[in-house]
Structure formats: structure tokens, C-alpha cells
PDB file of N, CA and C in Angstrom:
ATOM      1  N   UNK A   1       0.846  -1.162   0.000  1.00  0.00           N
ATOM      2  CA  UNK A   1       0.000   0.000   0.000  1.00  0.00           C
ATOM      3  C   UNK A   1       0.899   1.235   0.000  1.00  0.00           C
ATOM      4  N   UNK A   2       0.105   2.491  -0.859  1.00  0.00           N
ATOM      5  CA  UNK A   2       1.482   3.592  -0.498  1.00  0.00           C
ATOM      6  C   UNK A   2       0.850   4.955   0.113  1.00  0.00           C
ATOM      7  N   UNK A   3       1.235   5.295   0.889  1.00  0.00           N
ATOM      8  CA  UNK A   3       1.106   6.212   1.398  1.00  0.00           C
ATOM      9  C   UNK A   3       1.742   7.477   1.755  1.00  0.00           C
ATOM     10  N   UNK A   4       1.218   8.326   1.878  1.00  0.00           N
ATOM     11  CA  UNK A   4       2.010   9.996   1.438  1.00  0.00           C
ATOM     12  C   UNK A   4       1.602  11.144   2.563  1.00  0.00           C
ATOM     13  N   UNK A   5       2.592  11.432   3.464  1.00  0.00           N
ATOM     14  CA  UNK A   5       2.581  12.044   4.333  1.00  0.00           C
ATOM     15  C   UNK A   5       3.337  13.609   3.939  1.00  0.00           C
ATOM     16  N   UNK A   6       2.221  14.540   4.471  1.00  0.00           N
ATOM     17  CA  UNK A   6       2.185  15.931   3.996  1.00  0.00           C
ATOM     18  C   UNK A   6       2.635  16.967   5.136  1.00  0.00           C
ATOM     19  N   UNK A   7       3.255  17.545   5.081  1.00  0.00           N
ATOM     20  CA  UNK A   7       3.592  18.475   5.971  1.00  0.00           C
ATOM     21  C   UNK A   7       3.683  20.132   5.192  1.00  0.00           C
ATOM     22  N   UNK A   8       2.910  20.729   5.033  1.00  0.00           N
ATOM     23  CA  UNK A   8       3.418  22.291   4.386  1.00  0.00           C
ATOM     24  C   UNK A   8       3.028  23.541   4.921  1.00  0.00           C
ATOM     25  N   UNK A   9       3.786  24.380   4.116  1.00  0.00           N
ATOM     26  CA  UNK A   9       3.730  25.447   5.529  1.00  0.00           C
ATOM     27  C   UNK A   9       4.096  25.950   6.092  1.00  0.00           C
ATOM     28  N   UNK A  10       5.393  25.148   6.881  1.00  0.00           N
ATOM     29  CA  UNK A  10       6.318  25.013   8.043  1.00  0.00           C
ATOM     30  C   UNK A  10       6.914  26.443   7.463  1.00  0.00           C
ATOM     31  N   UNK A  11       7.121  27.555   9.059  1.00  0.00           N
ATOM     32  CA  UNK A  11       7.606  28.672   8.245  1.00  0.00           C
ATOM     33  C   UNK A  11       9.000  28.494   9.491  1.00  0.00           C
ATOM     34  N   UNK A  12      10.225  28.915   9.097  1.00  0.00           N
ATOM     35  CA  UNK A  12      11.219  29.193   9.722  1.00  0.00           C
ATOM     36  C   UNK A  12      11.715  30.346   9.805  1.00  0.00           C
ATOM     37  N   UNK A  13      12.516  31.171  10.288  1.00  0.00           N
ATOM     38  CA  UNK A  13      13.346  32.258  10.480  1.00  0.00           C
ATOM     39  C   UNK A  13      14.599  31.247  10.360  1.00  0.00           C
ATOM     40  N   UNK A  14      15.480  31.622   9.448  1.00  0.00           N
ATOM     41  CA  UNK A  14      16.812  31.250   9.152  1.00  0.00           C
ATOM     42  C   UNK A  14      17.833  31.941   8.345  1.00  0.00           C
ATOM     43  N   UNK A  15      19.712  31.427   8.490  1.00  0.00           N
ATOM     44  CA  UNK A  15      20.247  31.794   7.944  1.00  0.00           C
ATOM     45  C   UNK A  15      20.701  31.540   6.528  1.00  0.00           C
ATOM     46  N   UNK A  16      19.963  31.775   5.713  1.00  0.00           N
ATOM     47  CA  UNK A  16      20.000  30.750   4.579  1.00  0.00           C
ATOM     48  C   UNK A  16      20.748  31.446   3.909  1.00  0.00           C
ATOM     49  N   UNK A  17      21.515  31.779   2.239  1.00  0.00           N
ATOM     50  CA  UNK A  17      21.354  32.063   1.267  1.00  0.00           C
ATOM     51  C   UNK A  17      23.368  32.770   0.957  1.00  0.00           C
ATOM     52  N   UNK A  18      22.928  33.096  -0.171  1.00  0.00           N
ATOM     53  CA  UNK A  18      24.246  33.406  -0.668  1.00  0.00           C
ATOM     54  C   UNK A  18      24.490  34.773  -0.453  1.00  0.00           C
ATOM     55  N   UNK A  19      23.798  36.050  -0.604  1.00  0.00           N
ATOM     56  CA  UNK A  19      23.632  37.698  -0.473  1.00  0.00           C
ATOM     57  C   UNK A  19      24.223  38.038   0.620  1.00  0.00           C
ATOM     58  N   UNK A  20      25.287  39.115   0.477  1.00  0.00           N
ATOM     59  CA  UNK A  20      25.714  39.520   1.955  1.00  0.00           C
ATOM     60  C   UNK A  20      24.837  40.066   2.626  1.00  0.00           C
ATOM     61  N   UNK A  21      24.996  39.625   3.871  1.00  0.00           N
ATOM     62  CA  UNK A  21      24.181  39.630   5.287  1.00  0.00           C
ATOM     63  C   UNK A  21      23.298  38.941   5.373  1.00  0.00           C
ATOM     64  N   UNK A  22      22.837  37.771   4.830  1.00  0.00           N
ATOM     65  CA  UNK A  22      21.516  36.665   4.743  1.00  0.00           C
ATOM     66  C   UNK A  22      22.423  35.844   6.119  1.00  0.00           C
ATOM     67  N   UNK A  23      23.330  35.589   6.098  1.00  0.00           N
ATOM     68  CA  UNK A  23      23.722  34.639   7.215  1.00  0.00           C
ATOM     69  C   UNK A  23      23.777  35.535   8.635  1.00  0.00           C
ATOM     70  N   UNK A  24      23.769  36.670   8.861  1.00  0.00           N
ATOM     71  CA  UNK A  24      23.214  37.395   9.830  1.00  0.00           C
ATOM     72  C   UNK A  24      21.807  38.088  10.359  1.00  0.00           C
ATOM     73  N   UNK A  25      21.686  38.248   8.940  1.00  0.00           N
ATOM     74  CA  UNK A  25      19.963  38.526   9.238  1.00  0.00           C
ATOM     75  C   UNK A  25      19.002  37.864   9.029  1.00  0.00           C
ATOM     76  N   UNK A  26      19.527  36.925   8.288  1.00  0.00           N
ATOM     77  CA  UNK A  26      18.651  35.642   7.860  1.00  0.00           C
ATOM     78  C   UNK A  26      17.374  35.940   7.087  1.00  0.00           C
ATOM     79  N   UNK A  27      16.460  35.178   6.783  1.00  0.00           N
ATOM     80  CA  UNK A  27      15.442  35.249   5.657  1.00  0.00           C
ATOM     81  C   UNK A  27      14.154  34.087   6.800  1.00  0.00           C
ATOM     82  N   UNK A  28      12.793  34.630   6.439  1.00  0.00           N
ATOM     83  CA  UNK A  28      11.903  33.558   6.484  1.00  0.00           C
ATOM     84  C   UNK A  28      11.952  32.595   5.208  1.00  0.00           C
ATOM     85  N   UNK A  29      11.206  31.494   5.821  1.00  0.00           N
ATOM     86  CA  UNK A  29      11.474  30.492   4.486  1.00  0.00           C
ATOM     87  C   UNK A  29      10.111  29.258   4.930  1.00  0.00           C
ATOM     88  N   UNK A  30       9.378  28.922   4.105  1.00  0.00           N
ATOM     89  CA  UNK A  30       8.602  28.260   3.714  1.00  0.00           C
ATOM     90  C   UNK A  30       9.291  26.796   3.146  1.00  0.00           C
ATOM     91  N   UNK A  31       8.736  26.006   3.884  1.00  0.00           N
ATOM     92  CA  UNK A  31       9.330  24.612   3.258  1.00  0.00           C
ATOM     93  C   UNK A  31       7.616  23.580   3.626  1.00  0.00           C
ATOM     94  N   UNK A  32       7.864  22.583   2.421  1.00  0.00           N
ATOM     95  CA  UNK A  32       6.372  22.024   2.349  1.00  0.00           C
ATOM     96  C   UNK A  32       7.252  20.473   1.517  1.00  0.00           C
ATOM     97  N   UNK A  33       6.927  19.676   2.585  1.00  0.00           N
ATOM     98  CA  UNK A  33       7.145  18.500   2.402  1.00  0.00           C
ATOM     99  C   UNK A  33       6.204  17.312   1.842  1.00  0.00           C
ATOM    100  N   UNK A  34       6.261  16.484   1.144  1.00  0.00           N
ATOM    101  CA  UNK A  34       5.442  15.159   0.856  1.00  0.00           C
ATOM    102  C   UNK A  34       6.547  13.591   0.891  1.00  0.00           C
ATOM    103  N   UNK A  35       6.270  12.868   1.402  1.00  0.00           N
ATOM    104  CA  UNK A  35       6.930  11.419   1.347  1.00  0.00           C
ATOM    105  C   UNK A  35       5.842  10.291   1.369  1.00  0.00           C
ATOM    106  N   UNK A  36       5.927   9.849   0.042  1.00  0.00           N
ATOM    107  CA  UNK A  36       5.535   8.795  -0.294  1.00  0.00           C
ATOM    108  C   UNK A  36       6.018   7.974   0.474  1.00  0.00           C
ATOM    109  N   UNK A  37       5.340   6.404   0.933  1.00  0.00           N
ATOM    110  CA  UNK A  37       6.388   4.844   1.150  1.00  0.00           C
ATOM    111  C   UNK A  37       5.083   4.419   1.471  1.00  0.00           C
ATOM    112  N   UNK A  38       5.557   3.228   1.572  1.00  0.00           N
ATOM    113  CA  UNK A  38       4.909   1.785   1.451  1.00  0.00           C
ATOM    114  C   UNK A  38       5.066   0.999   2.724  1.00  0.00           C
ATOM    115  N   UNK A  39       3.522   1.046   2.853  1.00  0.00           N
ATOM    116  CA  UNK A  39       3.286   0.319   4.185  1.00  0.00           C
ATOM    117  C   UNK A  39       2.330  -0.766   4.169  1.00  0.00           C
ATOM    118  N   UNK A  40       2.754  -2.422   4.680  1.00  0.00           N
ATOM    119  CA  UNK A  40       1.463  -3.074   4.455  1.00  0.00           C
ATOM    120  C   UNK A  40       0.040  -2.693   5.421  1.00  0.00           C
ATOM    121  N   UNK A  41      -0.698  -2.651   4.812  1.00  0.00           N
ATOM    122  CA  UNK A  41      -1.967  -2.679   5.381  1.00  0.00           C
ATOM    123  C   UNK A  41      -2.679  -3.013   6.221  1.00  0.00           C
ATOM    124  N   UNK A  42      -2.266  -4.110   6.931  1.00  0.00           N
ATOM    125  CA  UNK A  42      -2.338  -4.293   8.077  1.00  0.00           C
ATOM    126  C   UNK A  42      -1.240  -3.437   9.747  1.00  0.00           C
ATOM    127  N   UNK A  43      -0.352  -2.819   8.903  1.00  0.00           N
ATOM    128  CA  UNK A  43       0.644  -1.843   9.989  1.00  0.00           C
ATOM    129  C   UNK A  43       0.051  -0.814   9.842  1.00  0.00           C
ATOM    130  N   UNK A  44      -1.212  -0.270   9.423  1.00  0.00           N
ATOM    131  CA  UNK A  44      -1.487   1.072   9.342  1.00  0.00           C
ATOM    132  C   UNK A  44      -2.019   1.183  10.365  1.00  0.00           C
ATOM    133  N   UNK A  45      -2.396   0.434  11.576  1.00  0.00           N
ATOM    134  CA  UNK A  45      -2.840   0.755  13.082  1.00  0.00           C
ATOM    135  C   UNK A  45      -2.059   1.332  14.178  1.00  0.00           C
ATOM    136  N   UNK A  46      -0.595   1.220  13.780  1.00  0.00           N
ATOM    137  CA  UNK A  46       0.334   1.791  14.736  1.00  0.00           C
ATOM    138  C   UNK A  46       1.338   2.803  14.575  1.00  0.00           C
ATOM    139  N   UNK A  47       1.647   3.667  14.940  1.00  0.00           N
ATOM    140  CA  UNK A  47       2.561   4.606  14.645  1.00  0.00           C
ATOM    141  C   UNK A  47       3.628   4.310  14.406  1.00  0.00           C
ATOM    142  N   UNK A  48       4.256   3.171  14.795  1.00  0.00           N
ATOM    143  CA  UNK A  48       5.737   2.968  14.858  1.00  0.00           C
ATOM    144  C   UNK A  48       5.666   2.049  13.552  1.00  0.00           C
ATOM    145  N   UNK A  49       4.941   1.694  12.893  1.00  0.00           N
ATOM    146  CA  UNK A  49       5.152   0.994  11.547  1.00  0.00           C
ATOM    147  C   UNK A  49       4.761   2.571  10.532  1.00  0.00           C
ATOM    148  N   UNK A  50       4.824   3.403  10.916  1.00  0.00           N
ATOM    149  CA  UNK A  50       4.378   4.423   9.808  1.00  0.00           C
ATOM    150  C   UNK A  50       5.599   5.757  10.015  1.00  0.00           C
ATOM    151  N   UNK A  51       5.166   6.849   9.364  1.00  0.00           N
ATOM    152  CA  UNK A  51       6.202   7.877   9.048  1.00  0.00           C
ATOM    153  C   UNK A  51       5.416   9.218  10.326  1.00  0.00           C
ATOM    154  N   UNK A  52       6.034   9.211  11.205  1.00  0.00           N
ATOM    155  CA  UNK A  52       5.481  10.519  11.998  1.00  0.00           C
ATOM    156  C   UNK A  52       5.828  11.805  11.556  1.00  0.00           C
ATOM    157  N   UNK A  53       5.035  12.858  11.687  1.00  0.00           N
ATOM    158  CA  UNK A  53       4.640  13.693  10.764  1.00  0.00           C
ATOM    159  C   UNK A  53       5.683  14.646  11.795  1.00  0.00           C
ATOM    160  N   UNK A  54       5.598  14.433  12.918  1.00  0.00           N
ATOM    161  CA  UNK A  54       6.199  14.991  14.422  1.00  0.00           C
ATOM    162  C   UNK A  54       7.661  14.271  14.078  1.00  0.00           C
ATOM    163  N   UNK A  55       8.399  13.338  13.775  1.00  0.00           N
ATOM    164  CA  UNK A  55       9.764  13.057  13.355  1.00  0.00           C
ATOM    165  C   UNK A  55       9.819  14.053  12.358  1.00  0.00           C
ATOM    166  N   UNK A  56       9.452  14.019  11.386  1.00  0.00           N
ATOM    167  CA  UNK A  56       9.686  14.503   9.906  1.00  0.00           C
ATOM    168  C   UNK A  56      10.178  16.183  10.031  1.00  0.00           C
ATOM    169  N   UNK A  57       8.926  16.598  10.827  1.00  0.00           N
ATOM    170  CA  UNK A  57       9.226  17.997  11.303  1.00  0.00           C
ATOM    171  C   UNK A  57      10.383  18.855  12.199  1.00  0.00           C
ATOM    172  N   UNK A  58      10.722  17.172  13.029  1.00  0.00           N
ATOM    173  CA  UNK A  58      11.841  17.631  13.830  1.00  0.00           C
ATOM    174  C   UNK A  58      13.203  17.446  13.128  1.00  0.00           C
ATOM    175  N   UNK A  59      12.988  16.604  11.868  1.00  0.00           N
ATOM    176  CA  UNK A  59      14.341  16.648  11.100  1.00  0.00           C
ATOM    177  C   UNK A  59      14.399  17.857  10.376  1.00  0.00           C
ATOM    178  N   UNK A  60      13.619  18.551  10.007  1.00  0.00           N
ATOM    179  CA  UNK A  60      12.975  19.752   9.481  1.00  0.00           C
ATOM    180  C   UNK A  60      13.713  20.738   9.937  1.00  0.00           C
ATOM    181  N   UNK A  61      13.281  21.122  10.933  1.00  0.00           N
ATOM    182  CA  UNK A  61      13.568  21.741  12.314  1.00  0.00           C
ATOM    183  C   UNK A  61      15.027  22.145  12.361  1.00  0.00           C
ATOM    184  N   UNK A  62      15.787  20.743  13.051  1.00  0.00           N
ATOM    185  CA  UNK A  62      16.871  20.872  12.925  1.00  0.00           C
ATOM    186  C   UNK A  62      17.997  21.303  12.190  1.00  0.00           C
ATOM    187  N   UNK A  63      17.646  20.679  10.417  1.00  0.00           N
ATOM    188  CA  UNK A  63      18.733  21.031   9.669  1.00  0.00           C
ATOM    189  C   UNK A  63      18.079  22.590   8.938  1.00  0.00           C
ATOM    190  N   UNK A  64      16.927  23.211   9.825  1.00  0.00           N
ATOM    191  CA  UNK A  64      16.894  24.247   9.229  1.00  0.00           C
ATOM    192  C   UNK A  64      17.291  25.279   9.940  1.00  0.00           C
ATOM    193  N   UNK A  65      18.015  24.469  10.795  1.00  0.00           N
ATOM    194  CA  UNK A  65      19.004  25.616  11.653  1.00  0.00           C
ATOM    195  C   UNK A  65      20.350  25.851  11.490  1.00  0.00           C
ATOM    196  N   UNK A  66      20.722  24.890  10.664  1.00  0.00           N
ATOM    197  CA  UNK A  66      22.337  24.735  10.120  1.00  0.00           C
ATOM    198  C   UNK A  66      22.157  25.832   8.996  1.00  0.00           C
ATOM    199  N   UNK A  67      23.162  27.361   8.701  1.00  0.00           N
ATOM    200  CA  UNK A  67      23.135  27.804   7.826  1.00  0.00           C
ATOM    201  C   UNK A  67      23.510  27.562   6.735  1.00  0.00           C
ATOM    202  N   UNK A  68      23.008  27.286   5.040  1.00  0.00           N
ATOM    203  CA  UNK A  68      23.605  26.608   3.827  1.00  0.00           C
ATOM    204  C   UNK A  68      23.639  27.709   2.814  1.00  0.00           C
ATOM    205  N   UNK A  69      24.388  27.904   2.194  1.00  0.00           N
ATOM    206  CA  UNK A  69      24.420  28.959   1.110  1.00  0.00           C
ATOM    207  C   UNK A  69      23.413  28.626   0.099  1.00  0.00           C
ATOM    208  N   UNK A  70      23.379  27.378  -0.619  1.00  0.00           N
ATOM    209  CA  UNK A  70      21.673  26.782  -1.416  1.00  0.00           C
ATOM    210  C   UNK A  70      20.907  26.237  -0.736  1.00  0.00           C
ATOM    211  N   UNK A  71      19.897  27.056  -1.514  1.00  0.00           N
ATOM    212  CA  UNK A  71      18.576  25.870  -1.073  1.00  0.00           C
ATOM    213  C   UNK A  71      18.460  24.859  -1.294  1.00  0.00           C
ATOM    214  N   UNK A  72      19.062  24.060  -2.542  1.00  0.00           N
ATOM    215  CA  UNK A  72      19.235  22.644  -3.433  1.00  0.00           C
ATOM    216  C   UNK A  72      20.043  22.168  -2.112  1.00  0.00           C
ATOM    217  N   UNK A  73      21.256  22.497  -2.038  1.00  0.00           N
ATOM    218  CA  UNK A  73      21.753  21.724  -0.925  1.00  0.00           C
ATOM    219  C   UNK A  73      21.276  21.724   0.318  1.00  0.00           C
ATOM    220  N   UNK A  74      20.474  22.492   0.894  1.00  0.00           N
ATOM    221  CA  UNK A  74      19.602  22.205   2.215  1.00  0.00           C
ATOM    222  C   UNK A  74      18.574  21.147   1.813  1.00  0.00           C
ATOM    223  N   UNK A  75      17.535  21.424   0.739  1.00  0.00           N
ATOM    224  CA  UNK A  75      17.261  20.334   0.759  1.00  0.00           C
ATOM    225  C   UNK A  75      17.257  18.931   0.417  1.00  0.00           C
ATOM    226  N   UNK A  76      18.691  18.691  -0.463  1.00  0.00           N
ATOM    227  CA  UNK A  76      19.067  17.367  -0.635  1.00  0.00           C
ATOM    228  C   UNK A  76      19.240  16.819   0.638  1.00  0.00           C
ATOM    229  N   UNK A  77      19.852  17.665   2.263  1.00  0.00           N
ATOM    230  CA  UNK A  77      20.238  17.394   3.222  1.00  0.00           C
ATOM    231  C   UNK A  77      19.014  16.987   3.673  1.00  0.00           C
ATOM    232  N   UNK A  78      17.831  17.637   3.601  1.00  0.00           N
ATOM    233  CA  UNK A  78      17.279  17.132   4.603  1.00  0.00           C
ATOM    234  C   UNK A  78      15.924  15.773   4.240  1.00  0.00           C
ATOM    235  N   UNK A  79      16.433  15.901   2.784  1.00  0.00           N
ATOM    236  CA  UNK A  79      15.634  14.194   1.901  1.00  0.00           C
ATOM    237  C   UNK A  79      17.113  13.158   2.326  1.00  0.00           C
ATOM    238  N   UNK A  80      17.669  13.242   2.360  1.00  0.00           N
ATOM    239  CA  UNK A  80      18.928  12.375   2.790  1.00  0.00           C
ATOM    240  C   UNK A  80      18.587  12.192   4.395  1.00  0.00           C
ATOM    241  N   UNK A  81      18.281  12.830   4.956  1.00  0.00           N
ATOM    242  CA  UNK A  81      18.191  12.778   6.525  1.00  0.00           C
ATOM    243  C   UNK A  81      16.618  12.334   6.633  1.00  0.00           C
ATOM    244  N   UNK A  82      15.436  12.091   5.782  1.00  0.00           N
ATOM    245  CA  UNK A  82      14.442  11.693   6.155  1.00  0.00           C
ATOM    246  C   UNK A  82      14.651  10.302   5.621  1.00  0.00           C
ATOM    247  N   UNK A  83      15.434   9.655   4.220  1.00  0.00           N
ATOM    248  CA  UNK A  83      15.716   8.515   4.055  1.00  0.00           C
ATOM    249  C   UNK A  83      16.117   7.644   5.091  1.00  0.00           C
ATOM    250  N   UNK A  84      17.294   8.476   5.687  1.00  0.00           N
ATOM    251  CA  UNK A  84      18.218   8.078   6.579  1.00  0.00           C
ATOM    252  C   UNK A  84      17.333   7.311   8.069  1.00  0.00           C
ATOM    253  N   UNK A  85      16.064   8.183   8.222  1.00  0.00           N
ATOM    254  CA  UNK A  85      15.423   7.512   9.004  1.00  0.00           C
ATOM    255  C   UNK A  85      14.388   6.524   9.258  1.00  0.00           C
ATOM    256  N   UNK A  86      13.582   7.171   8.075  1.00  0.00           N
ATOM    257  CA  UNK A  86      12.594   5.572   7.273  1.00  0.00           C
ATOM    258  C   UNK A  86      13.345   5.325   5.734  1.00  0.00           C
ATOM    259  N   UNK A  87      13.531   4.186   6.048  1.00  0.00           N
ATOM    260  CA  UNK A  87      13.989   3.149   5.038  1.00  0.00           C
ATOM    261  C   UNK A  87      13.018   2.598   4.034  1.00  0.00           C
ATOM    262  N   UNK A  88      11.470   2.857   4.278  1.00  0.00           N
ATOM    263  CA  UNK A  88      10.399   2.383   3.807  1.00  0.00           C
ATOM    264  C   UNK A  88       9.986   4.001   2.142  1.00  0.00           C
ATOM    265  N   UNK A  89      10.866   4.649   2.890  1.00  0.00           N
ATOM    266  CA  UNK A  89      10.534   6.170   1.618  1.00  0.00           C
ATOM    267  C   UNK A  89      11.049   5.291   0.223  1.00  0.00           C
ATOM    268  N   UNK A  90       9.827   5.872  -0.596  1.00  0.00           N
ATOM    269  CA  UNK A  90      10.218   5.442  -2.032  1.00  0.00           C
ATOM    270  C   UNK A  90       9.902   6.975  -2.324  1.00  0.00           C
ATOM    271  N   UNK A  91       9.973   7.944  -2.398  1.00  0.00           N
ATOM    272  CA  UNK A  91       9.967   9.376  -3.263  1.00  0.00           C
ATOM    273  C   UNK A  91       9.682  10.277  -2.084  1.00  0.00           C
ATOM    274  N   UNK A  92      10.307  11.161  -1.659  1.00  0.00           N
ATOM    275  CA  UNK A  92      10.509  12.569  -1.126  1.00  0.00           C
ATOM    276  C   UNK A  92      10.379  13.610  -2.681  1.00  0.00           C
ATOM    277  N   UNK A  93       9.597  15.082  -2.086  1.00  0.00           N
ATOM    278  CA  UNK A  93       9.244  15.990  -2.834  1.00  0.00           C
ATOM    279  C   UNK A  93       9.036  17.371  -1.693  1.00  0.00           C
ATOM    280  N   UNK A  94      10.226  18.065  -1.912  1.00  0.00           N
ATOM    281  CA  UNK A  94      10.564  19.115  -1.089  1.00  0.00           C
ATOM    282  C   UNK A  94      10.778  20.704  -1.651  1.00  0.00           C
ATOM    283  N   UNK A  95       9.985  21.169  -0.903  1.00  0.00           N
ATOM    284  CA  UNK A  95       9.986  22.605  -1.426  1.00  0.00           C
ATOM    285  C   UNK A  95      10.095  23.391  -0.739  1.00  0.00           C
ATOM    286  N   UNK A  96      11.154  24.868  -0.560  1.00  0.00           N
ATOM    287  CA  UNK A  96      11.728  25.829   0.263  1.00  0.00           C
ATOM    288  C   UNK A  96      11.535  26.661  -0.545  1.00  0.00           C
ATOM    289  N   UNK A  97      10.588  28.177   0.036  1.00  0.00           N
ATOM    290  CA  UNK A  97      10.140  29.194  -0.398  1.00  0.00           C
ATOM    291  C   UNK A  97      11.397  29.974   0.498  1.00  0.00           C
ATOM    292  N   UNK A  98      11.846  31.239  -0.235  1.00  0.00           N
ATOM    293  CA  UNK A  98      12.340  32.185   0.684  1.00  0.00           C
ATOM    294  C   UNK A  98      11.750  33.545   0.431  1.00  0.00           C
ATOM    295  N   UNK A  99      10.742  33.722   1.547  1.00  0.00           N
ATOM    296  CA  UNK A  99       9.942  34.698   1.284  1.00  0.00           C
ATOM    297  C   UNK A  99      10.197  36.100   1.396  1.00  0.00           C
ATOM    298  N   UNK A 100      11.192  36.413   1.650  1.00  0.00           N
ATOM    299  CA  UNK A 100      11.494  38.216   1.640  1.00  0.00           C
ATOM    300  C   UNK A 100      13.253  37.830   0.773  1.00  0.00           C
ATOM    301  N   UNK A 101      12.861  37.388  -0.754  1.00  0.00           N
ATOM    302  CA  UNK A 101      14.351  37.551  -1.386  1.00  0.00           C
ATOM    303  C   UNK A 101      14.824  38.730  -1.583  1.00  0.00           C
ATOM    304  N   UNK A 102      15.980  39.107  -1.340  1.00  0.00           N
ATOM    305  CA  UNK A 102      16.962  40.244  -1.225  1.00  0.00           C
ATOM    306  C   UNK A 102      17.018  41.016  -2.580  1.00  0.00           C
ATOM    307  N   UNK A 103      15.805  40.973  -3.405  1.00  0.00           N
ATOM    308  CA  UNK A 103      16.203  41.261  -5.012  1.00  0.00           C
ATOM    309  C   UNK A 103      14.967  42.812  -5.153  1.00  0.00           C
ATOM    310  N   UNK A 104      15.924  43.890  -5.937  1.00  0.00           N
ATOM    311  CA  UNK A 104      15.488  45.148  -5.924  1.00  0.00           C
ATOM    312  C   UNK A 104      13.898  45.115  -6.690  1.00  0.00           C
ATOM    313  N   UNK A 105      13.235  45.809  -6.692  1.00  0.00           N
ATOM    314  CA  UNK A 105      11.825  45.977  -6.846  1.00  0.00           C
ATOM    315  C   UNK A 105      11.138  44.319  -6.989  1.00  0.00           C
ATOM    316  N   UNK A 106      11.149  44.082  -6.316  1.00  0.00           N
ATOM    317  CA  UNK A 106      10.454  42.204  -6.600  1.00  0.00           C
ATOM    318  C   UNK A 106       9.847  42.394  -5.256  1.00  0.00           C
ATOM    319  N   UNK A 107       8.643  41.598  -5.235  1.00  0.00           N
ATOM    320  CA  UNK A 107       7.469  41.427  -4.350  1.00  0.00           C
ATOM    321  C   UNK A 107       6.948  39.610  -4.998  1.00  0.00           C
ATOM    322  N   UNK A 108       7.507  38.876  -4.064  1.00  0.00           N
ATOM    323  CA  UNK A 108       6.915  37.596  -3.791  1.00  0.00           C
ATOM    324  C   UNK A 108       7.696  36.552  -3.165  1.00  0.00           C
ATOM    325  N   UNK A 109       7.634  35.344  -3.760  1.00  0.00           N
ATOM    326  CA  UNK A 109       8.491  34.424  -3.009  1.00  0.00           C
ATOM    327  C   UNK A 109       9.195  33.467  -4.001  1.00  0.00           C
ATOM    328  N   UNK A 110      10.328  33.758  -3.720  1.00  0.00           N
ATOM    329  CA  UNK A 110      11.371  32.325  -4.405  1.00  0.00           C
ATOM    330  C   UNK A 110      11.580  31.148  -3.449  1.00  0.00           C
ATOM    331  N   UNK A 111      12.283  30.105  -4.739  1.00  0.00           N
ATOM    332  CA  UNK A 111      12.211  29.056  -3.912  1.00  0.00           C
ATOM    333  C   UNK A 111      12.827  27.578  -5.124  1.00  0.00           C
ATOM    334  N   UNK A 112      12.844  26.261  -4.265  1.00  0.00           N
ATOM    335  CA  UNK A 112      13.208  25.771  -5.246  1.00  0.00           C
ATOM    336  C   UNK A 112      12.346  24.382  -4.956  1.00  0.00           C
ATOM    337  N   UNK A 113      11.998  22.930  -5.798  1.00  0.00           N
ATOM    338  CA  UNK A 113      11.461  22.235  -5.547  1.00  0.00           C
ATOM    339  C   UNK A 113      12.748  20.862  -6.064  1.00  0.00           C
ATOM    340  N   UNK A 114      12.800  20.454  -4.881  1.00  0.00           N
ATOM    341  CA  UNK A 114      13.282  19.021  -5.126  1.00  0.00           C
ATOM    342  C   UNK A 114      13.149  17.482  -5.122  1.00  0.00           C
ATOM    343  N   UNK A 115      13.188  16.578  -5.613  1.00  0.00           N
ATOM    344  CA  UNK A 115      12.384  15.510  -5.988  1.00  0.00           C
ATOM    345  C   UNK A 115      13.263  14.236  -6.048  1.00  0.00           C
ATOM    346  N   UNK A 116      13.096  13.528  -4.893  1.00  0.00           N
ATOM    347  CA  UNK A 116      14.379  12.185  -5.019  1.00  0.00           C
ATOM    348  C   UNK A 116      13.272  10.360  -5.085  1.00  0.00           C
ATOM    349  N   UNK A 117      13.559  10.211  -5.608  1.00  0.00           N
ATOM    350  CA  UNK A 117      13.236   8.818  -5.733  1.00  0.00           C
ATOM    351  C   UNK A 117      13.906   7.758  -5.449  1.00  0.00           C
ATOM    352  N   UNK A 118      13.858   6.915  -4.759  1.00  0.00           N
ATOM    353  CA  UNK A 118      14.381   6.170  -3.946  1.00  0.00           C
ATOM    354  C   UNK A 118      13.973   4.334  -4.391  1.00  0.00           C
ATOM    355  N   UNK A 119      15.262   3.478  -4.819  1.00  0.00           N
ATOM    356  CA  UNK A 119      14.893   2.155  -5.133  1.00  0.00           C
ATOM    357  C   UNK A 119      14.276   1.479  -3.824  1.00  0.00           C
ATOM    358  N   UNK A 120      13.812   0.430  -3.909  1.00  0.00           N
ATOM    359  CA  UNK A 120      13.469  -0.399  -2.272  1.00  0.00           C
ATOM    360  C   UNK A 120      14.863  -0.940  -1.956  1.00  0.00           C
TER     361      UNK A 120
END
């Protein structure tokens, strides 16, 4: 059976980006997660056979406190670090908005979307 756990939304205050002074003043940033995997059907009664939405967030969390100059590389880090913990992920799909970009007359949000697929 496959199943796809959603998390989006998640807003951070962080030091993200390449522009001088982003690693001091940092940027908000929008990140919105999905992970597919495969669970038999009969384990869908217990939490510990499934993907907690409360793990996912705290890996989230964490490496969105480490400052990275890309967004690609923050979030390869942190689809590598949700693999790293369920083994059952067949496709992560990750997206980091940075909502106040440092760029002269522009009004909205950048960002990048990344997409890993994973053999069993």
C-alpha cells in the first residue's frame, strides 16, 4: 500500500542564502514537504510501523538551523536525513520558499522544488 505524508507550511526564520548579510539577518522560508512509502496494510494501526509527521518535522527543524548557502543543498540534506530515518521512503518531494528575497523591486516568493526517488 502507499502512502504519502504531507507536511506544508512550516515557516522558519533562518540563515540561509548566498547575499551579503543573509547569514546574519537571515530570511523567512517556507518549506512544504510530501513522502511517499509503502506500508502493508495491516501496519497502518500503529505509529511505529508508519512515518510521523512529528519526526519529519523535527528533522525539518533541525537542519533548518544549520546555515547553507543553497537551497538545493539544504534540501538534498534534509531528503537524505528523512531517508536516513525511514527506510520504507520510495519518493521525497521538497519545497523551500524564501519569502522576503533580497532582489530590488520584486514582491513575492522564491524558492526551489526538489524531488528524489528512492529504489526499495
Amino acid at each position: 500500500m502507499l502512502l504519502t505524508v504531507h507536511l506544508h507550511k512550516l515557516v522558519f526564520h533562518a540563515a540561509h542564502g548566498l547575499y551579503e548579510g543573509e547569514d546574519k539577518v537571515g530570511n523567512d522560508f517556507e518549506v512544504n514537504v510530501d513522502i511517499e512509502y509503502t506500508v502493508k496494510k495491516d501496519k497502518v494501526h500503529d505509529i511505529r510501523n508508519l512515518i510521523s509527521y512529528e519526526d519529519v518535522l523535527q528533522i525539518v527543524r533541525q537542519r533548518m538551523n544549520i546555515p547553507t548557502p543553497l537551497l538545493e543543498e539544504l534540501a538534498f540534506s534534509i531528503i537524505q536525513k528523512i531517508r536516513h530515518r525511514y527506510a520504507s521512503v520510495r519518493v521525497v518531494r521538497l519545497s523551500i520558499y524564501k519569502l522576503n528575497a533580497p532582489l530590488a523591486n520584486f514582491q513575492g516568493k522564491v524558492g526551489i522544488t526538489l524531488q528524489q526517488e528512492f529504489d526499495r
